[in-house]
C-alpha atoms as a PDB file:
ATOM      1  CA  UNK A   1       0.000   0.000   0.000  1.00  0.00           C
ATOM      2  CA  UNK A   2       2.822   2.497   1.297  1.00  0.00           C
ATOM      3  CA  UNK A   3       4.674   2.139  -2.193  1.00  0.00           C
ATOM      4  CA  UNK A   4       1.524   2.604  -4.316  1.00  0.00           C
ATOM      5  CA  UNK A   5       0.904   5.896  -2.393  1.00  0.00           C
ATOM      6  CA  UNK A   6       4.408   7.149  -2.662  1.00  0.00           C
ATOM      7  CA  UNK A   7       4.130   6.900  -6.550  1.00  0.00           C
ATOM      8  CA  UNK A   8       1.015   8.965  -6.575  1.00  0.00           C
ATOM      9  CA  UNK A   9       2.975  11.654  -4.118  1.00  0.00           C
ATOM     10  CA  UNK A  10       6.013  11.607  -6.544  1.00  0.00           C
ATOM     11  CA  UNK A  11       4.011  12.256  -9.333  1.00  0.00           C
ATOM     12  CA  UNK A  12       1.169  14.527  -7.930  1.00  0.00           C
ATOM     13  CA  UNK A  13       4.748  16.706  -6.293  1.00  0.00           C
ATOM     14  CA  UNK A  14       7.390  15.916  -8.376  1.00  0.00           C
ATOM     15  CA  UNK A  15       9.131  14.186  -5.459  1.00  0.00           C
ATOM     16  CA  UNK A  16      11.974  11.359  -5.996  1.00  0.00           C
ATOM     17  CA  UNK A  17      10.991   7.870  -3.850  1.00  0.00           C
ATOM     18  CA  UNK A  18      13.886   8.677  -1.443  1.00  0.00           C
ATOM     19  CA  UNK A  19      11.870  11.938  -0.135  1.00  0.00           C
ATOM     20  CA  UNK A  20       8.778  10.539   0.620  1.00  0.00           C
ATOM     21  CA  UNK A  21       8.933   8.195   3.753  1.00  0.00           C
ATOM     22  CA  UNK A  22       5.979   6.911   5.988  1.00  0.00           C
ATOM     23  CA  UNK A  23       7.064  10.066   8.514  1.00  0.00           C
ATOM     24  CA  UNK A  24       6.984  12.686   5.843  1.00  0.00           C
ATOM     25  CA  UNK A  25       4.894  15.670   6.909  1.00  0.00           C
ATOM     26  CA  UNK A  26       2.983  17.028   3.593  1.00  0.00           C
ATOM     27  CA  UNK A  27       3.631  20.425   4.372  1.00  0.00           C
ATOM     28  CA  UNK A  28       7.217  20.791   6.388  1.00  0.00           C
ATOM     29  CA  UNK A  29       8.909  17.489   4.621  1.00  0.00           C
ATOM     30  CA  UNK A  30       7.435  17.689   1.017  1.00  0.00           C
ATOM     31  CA  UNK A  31       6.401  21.495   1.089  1.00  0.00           C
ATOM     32  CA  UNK A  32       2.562  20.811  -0.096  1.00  0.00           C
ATOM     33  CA  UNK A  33       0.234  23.586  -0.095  1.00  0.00           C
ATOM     34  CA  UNK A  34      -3.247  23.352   0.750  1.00  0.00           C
ATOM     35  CA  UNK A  35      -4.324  22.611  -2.796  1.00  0.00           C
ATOM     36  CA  UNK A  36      -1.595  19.905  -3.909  1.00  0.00           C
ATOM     37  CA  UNK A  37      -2.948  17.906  -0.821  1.00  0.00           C
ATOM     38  CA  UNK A  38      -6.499  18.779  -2.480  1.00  0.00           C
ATOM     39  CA  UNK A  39      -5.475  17.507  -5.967  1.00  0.00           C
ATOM     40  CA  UNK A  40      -3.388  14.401  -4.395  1.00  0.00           C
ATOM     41  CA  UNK A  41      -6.631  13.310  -2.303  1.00  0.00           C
ATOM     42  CA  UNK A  42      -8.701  13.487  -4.928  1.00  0.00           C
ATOM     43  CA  UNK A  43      -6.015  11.359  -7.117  1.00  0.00           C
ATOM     44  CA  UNK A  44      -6.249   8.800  -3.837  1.00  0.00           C
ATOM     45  CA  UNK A  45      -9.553   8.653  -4.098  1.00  0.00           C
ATOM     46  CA  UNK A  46      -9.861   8.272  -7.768  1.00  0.00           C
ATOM     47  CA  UNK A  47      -7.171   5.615  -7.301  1.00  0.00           C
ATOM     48  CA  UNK A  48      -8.528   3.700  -4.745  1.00  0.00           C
ATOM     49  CA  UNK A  49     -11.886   3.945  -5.235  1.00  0.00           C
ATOM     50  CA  UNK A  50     -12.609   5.642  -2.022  1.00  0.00           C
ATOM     51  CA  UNK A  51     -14.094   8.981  -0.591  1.00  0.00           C
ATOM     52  CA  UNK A  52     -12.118  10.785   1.640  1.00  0.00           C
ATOM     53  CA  UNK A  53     -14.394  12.684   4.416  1.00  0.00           C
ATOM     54  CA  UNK A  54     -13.982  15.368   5.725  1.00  0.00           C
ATOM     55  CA  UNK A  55     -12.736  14.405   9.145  1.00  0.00           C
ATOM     56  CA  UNK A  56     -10.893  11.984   7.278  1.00  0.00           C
ATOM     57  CA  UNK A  57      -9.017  14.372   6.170  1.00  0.00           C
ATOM     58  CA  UNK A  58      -8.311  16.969   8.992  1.00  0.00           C
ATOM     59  CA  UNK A  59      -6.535  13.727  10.209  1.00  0.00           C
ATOM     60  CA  UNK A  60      -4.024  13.325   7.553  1.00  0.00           C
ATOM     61  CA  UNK A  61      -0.896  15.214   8.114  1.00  0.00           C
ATOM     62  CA  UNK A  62       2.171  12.340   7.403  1.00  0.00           C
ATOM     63  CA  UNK A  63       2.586   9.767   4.392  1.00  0.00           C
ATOM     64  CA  UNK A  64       1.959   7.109   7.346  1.00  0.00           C
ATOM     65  CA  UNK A  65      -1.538   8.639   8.242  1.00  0.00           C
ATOM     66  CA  UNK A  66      -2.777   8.272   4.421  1.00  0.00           C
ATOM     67  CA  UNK A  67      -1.567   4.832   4.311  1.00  0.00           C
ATOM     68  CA  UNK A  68      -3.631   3.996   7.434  1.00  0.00           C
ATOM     69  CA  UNK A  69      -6.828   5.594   6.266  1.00  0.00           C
ATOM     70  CA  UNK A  70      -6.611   3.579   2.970  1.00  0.00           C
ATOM     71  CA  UNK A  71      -6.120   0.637   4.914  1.00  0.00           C
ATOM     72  CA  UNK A  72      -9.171   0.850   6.982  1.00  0.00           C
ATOM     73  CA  UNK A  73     -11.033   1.962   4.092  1.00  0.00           C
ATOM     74  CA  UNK A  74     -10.391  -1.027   2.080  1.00  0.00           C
END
C-alpha cells in the first residue's frame, strides 16, 4: 500500500521515492500547499476507489496517516 501511495505523491509533487517516507509531513517534509494535498486526495480517491471525508481528512498530516486511512477503508 505504502509504495503505491508514494508513486502517486512523486508524481502529484514531483518528489523522488527517497523523499517521501511513511514520517513525511505534507507540508514541512514535502512542502505541499493546501491545494496539492487537495489535488493528491482526490487522485487517492480516484485511485482507490474511495471517498475521503472530511474528518478523514483533517486527520491526515504524514505519508503514514494516508496509508492507514486507505487501509481501513479497504
Amino acid at each position: 500500500m505504502f509504495e503505491k501511495v508514494r508513486d502517486i505523491i512523486c508524481e502529484q509533487l514531483d518528489k523522488s521515492a527517497s523523499e517521501v517516507t511513511m514520517q513525511s509531513r505534507f507540508d514541512e517534509d514535502l512542502d505541499a500547499d493546501s491545494f496539492e494535498i487537495m489535488e493528491l486526495v482526490v487522485k487517492i480517491e480516484d485511485t482507490f476507489g474511495i471517498t475521503v471525508d472530511d474528518e478523514s481528512l483533517e486527520n491526515i498530516e504524514t505519508v503514514g496517516d494516508v496509508v492507514e486511512m486507505l487501509e481501513k477503508l479497504a
